[in-house]
Each structure stands twice: as C-alpha cells, then as structure tokens.
Protein backbone atom coordinates (compact mmCIF):
# COMPACT_ATOMS: atom_id res chain seq x y z
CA UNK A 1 11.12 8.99 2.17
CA UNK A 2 12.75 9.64 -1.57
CA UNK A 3 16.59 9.23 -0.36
CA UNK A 4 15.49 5.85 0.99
CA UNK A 5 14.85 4.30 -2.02
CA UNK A 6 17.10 5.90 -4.87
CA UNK A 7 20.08 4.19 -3.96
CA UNK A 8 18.16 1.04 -4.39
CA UNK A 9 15.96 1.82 -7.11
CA UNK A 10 17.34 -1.32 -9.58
CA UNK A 11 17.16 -3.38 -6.80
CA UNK A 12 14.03 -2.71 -6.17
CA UNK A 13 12.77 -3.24 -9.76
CA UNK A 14 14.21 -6.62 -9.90
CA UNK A 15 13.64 -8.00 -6.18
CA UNK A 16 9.94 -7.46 -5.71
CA UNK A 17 6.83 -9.98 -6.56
CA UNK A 18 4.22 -9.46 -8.95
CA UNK A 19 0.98 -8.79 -7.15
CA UNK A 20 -1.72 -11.97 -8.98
CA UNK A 21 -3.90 -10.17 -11.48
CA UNK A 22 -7.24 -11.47 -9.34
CA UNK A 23 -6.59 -8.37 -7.03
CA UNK A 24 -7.23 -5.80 -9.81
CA UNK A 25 -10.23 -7.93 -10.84
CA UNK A 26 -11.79 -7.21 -7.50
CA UNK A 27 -10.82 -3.68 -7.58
CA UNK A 28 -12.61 -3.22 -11.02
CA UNK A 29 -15.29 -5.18 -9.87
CA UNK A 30 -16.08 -2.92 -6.83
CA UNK A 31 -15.64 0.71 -8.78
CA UNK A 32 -19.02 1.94 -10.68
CA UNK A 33 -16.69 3.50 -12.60
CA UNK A 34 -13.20 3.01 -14.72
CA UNK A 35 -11.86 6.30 -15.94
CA UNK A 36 -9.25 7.60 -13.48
CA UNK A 37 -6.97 5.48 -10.97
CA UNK A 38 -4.60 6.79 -8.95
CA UNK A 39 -1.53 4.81 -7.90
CA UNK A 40 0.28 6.63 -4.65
CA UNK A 41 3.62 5.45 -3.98
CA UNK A 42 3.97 3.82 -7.19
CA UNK A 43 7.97 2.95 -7.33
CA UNK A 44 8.69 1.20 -10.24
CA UNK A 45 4.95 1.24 -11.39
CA UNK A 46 4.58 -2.56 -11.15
CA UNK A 47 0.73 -1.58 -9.39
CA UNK A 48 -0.12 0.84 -11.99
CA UNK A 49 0.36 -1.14 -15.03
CA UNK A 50 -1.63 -3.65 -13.88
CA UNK A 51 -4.54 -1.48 -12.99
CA UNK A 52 -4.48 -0.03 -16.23
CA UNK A 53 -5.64 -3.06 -17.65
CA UNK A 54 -8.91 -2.19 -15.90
CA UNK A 55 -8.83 1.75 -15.96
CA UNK A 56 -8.95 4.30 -18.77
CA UNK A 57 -5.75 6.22 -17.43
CA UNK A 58 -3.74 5.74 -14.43
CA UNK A 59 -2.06 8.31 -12.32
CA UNK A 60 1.67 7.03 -10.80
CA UNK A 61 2.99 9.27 -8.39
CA UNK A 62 5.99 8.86 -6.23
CA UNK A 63 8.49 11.37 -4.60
CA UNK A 64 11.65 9.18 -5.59
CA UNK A 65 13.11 10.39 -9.29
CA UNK A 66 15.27 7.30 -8.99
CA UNK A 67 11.78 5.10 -9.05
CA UNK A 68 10.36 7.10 -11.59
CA UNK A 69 13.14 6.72 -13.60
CA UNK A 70 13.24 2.93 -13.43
CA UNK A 71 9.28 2.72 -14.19
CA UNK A 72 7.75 0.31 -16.64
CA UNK A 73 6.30 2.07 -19.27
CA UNK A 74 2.30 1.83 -20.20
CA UNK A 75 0.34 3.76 -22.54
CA UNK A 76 -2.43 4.59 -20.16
CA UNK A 77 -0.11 5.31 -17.51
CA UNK A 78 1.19 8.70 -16.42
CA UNK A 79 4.20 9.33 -14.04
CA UNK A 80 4.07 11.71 -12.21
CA UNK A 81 6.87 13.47 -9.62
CA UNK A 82 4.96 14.54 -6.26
CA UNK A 83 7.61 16.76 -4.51
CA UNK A 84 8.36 16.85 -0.59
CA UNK A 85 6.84 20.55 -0.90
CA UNK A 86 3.71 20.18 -2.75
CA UNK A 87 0.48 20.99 -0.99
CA UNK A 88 -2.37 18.91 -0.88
CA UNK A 89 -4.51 21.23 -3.09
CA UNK A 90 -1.47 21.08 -5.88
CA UNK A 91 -1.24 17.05 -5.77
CA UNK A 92 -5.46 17.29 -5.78
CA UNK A 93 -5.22 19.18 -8.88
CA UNK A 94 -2.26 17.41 -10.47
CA UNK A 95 -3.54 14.08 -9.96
CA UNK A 96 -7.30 15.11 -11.66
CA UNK A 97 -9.54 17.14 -9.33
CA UNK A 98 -12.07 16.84 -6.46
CA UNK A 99 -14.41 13.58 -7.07
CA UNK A 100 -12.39 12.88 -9.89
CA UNK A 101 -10.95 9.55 -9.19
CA UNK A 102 -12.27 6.27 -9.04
CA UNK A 103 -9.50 4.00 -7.37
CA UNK A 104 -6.29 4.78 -4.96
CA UNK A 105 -4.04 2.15 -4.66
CA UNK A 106 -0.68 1.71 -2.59
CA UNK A 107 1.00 -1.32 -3.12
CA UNK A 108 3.64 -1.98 -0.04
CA UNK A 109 3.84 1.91 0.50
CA UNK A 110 1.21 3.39 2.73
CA UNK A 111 3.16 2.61 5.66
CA UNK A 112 5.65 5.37 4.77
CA UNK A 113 2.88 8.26 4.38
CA UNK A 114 1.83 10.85 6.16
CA UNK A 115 -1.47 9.20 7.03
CA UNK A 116 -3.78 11.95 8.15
CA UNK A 117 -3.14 14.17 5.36
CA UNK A 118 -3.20 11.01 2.69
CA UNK A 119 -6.61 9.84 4.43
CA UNK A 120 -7.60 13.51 3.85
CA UNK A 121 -6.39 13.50 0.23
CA UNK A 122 -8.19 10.29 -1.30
CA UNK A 123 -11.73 11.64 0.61
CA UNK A 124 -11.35 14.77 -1.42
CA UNK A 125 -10.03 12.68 -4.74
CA UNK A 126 -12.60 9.70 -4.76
CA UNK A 127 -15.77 9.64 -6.97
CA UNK A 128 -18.66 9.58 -4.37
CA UNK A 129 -20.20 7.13 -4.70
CA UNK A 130 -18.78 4.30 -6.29
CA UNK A 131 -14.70 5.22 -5.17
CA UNK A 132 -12.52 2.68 -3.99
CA UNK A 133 -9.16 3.04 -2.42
CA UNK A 134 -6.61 -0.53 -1.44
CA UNK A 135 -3.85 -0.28 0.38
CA UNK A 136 -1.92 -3.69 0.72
CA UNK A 137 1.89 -5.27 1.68
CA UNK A 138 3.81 -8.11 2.79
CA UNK A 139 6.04 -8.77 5.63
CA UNK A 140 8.65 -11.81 4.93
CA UNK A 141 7.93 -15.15 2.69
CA UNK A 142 7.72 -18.89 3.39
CA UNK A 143 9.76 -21.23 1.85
CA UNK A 144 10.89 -24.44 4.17
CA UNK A 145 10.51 -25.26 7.57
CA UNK A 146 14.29 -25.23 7.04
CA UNK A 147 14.94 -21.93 5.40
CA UNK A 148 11.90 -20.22 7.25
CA UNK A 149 14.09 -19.94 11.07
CA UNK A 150 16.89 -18.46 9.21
CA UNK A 151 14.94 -16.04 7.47
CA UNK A 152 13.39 -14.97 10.76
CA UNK A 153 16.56 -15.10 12.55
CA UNK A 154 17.97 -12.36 9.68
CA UNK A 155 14.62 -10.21 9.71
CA UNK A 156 15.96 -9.38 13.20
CA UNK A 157 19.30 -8.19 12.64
CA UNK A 158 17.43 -5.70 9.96
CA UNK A 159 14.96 -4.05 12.66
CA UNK A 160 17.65 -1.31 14.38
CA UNK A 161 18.11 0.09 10.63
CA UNK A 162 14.37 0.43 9.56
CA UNK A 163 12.55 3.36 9.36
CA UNK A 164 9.42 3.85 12.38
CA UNK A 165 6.55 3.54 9.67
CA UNK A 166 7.64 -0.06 9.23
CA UNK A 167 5.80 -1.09 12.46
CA UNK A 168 2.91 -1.50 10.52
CA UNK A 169 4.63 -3.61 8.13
CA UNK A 170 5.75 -6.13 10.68
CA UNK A 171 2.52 -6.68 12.48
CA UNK A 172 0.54 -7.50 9.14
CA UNK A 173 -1.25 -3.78 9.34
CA UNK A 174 -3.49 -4.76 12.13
CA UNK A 175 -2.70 -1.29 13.76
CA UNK A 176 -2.77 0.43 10.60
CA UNK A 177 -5.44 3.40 10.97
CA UNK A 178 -7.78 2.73 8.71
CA UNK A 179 -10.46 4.91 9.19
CA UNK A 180 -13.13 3.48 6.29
CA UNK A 181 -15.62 0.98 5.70
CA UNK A 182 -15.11 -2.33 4.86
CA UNK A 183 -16.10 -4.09 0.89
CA UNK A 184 -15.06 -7.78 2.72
CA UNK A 185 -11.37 -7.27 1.37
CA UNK A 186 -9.90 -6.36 4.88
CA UNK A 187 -11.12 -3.68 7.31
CA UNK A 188 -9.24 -1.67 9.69
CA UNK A 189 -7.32 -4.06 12.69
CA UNK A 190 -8.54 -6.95 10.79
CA UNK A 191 -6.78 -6.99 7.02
CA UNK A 192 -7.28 -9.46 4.52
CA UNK A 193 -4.51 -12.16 4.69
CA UNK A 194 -3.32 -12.54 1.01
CA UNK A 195 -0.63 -15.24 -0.17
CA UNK A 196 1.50 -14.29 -3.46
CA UNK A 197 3.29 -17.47 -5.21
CA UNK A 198 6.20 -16.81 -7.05
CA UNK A 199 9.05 -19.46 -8.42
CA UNK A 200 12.03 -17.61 -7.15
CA UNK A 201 16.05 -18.30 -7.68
CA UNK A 202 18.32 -18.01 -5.17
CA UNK A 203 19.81 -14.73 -6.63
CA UNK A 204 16.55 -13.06 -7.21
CA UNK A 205 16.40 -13.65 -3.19
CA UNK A 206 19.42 -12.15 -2.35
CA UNK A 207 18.28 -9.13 -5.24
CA UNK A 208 14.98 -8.87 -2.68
CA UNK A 209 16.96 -8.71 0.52
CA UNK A 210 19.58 -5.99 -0.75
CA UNK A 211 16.59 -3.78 -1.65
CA UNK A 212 14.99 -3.90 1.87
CA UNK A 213 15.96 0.21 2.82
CA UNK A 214 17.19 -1.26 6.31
CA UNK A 215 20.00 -3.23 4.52
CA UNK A 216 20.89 -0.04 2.78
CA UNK A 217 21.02 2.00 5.73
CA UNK A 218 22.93 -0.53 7.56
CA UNK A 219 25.68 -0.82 4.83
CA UNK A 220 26.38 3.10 4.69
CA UNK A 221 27.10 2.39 8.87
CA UNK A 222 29.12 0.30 8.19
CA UNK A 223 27.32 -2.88 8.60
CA UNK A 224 26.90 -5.53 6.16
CA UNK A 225 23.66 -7.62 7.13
CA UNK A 226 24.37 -9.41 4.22
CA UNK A 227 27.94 -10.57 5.06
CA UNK A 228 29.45 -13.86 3.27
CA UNK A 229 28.89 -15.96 6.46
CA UNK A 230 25.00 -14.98 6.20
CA UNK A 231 24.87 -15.56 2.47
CA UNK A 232 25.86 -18.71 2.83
CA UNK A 233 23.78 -19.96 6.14
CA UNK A 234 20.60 -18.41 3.32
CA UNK A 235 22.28 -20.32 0.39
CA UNK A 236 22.52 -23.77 2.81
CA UNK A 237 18.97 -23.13 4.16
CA UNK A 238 17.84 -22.54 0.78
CA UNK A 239 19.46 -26.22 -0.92
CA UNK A 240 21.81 -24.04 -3.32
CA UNK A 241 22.51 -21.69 -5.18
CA UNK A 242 21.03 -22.73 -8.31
CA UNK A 243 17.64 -24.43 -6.99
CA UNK A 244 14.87 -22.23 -7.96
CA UNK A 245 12.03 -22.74 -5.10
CA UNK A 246 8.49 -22.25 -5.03
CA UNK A 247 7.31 -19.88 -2.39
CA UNK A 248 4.54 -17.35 -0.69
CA UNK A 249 4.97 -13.66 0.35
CA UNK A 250 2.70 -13.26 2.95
CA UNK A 251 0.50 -10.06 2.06
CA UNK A 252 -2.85 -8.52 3.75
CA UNK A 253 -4.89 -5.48 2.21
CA UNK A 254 -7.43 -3.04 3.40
CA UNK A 255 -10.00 -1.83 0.92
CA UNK A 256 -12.93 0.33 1.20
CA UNK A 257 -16.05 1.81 -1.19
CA UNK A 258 -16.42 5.32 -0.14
CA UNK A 259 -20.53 5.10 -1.41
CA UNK A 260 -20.56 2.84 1.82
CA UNK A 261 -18.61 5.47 3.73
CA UNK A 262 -21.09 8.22 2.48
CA UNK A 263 -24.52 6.02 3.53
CA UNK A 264 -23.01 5.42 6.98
CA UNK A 265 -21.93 9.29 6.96
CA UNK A 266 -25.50 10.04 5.79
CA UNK A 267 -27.09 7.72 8.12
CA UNK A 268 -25.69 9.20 11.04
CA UNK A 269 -26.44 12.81 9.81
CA UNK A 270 -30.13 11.53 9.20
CA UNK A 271 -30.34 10.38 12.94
CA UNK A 272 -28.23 13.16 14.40
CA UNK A 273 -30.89 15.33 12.50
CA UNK A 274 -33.94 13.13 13.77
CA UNK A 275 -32.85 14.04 17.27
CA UNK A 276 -32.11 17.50 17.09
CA UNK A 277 -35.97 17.85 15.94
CA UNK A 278 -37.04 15.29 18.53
CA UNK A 279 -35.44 18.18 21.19
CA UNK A 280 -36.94 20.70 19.28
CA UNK A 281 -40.11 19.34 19.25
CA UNK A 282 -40.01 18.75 23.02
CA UNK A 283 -38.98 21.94 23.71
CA UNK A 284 -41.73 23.38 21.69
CA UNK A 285 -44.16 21.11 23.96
CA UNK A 286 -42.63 22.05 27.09
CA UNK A 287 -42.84 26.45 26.61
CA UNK A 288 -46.28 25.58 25.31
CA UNK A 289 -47.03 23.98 28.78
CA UNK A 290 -45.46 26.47 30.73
C-alpha cells in the first residue's frame, strides 16, 4: 500500500479535512486510561496530533516514508516506519507491548489493511479492560444539489483505477468486518454516520481530488480523470473558481471497548463452563444409576 501514496504525499497533506475535535473527546471519554495511543495508518499524522491532546504519548505508524516525511510534528507524538516485512510480534513490541495500549485509531485507512492480522494485532495491544480501538472514513462530500450529480458522475470514472479494499469505502463500511462490541459509536454492518463541515475553496477541491490514489493510478495509464473539460464542468458546478463553499464529508466510524469484549468473552466461557458441569453432573447421575 506505501507506493500508493508517496507520489501523492503533498497532496494528501493539503487535500484532506480535519476530523472535529468532539471525536477525540469521546474517545478519551470511553478509555479508563490515557497513557499510550496508537495511531495505525497515520499518513500525515493529522489523527495523531489530535489524540495527543488527550493521551500521554502517541504512537504514528505508517508504511509510506513519503507520509512520514510530510507529518506534522507533536511533542507527544512518535513516528514510526512499520515495514512491509515486519512481523506482528516486532510491530507488538515496537509500538509498546502486550496490554500496553489504550486506544487504536485509523482515520480513512483500515480499509487498506490486512484485516485479520490487524484485528489480531490491536486484541494483543489493547489494555484489557478499559481499551478502545475507532476506525472511521468518508466516501465523497455534499455541496449543491447542483455540484452534487457532477461529483457523482466523476466518482465513477475513478472506480476502474482504485484499489479492491476501497469497496468498503464506497458502501459507508457496512460490510466492513468488524468483529467487536459496540460503545454506541457504530457497530459492525451498522457504522455511525458522521458529517465533517469544512469551508473549502475551489482549489483546495481540486488539491482533494488529485490525491484520491485512483487519479494517480489513472494518470501514470495514461488517463487524466482530471482533464480541462472536467475541471471546468467542477469549476461551473461549483459557481467559480474563487467562491469558497461550505460543505460536509460524509464519514461513519466503528468503535469498540474491549472490557465489553472481555465480559461477553467471559460470559460465554462462564456458561460454556456451566454446561460442561451440567453434563458432568448428569453423567455422574446416570453411572451411579446404572
């Protein structure tokens, strides 16, 4: 996933919203404790330094160099390079131990993992109880009922160049696995719809769509999604070049609390364990019989 977002790493610092400071305030609010974060996926960092507001020390780890590079500096926020190769035991360690961390976030990345072994990764890394891991994204943004068709008519020329994890993107992670319980901030096949405002220029629209990967990909075939003609029909839809617009990137998170996890896990151990001495017991009472 690295080579897909080096060549647009300054793009990408410049095109993307700011996530609303409320969603860290839930975060905190749900974690018994604030010492470690951990920030997969970070990119530019934008995530991270906002949880560090709320955390003693943040962990940022991405496999682009080009991101990482490009990151917005924090005092309680440490970079970190996860390479292609690295096992799961090496990240564990790097990142701060078994039961070490208190909250995994992945802002508009999880879609691009590896989900079995990263669902197997933030189990091992999460403070039990109290650990809480949020994954969230957005899809496309509402402006106009005028600008809105042509924005959706675009979106479709992109979907040949995009990588397969994007599915999950597009359909607003309703099929995203998501195999944890629910704190009421979206649960898996139903995530929490989100709106983020932002006042946005015209350029700092066009910024956003040259960072999307699938634009990238479809330049270096020699296909330019983002061809005068379109740039116009955008700038036209849009009522100019110079109007800066209010508008809403339409996001949706899933969050869990891993002490929930463990009381359901326990629960069911306590009943599986209830029965096995109910069919002992019975047992017991039938060889006594016989």
């Amino acid at each position: 996933m690295a080579g897909l977002f080096d060549k647009q790493a300054d793009l990408y610092l410049d095109g993307r919203p700011d996530y609303p400071k409320e969603w860290y305030s839930w975060l905190a609010a749900r974690s018994l404790h604030r010492s470690l974060a951990w920030d997969a996926g970070t990119g530019n960092g934008q995530a991270a330094v906002a949880v560090a507001e709320h955390y003693k020390q943040v962990i940022a780890t991405d496999v682009s160099e080009a991101q990482l590079g490009r990151a917005i500096p924090h005092p309680h926020v440490r970079y970190l390079h996860q390479t292609l190769s690295m096992s799961e035991d090496d990240l564990i360690n790097m990142i701060g131990g078994k039961n070490s961390v208190d909250l995994v976030t992945v802002a508009q990345a999880v879609h691009w993992f590896d989900l079995s072994s990263f669902y197997s990764i933030v189990t091992r890394l999460l403070r039990k109880p109290g650990g809480v891991i949020a994954v969230w994204g957005y899809n496309t943004i509402v402006v106009s009922p005028t600008f809105d068709p042509v924005m959706k008519r675009f979106e479709e020329t992109t979907l040949p160049y995009w990588h397969s994890g994007i599915k999950h993107i597009f359909d607003g992670y309703k099929t995203l696995p998501f195999p944890f319980e629910s704190v009421g901030l979206g649960s898996e096949g139903e995530p929490l719809s989100l709106d983020i405002p932002k006042e946005l220029s015209f350029e700092g629209l066009l910024r956003m769509l040259r960072s999307w990967s699938a634009v990238t990909t479809a330049k270096e075939e020699g296909v330019d999604l983002l061809s005068e003609r379109v740039v116009k029909e955008f700038e036209n839809a849009w009522g100019g070049s110079k109007l800066v617009r209010s508008v809403a990137y339409k996001a949706f998170m899933h969050t869990t609390d891993l002490y929930k996890r463990s009381k359901k896990q326990n629960s069911r151990k306590e009943n599986n364990r209830k029965i096995i001495l109910t069919i002992l017991i019975s047992a017991t009472c039938n060889l006594t019989l016989v």
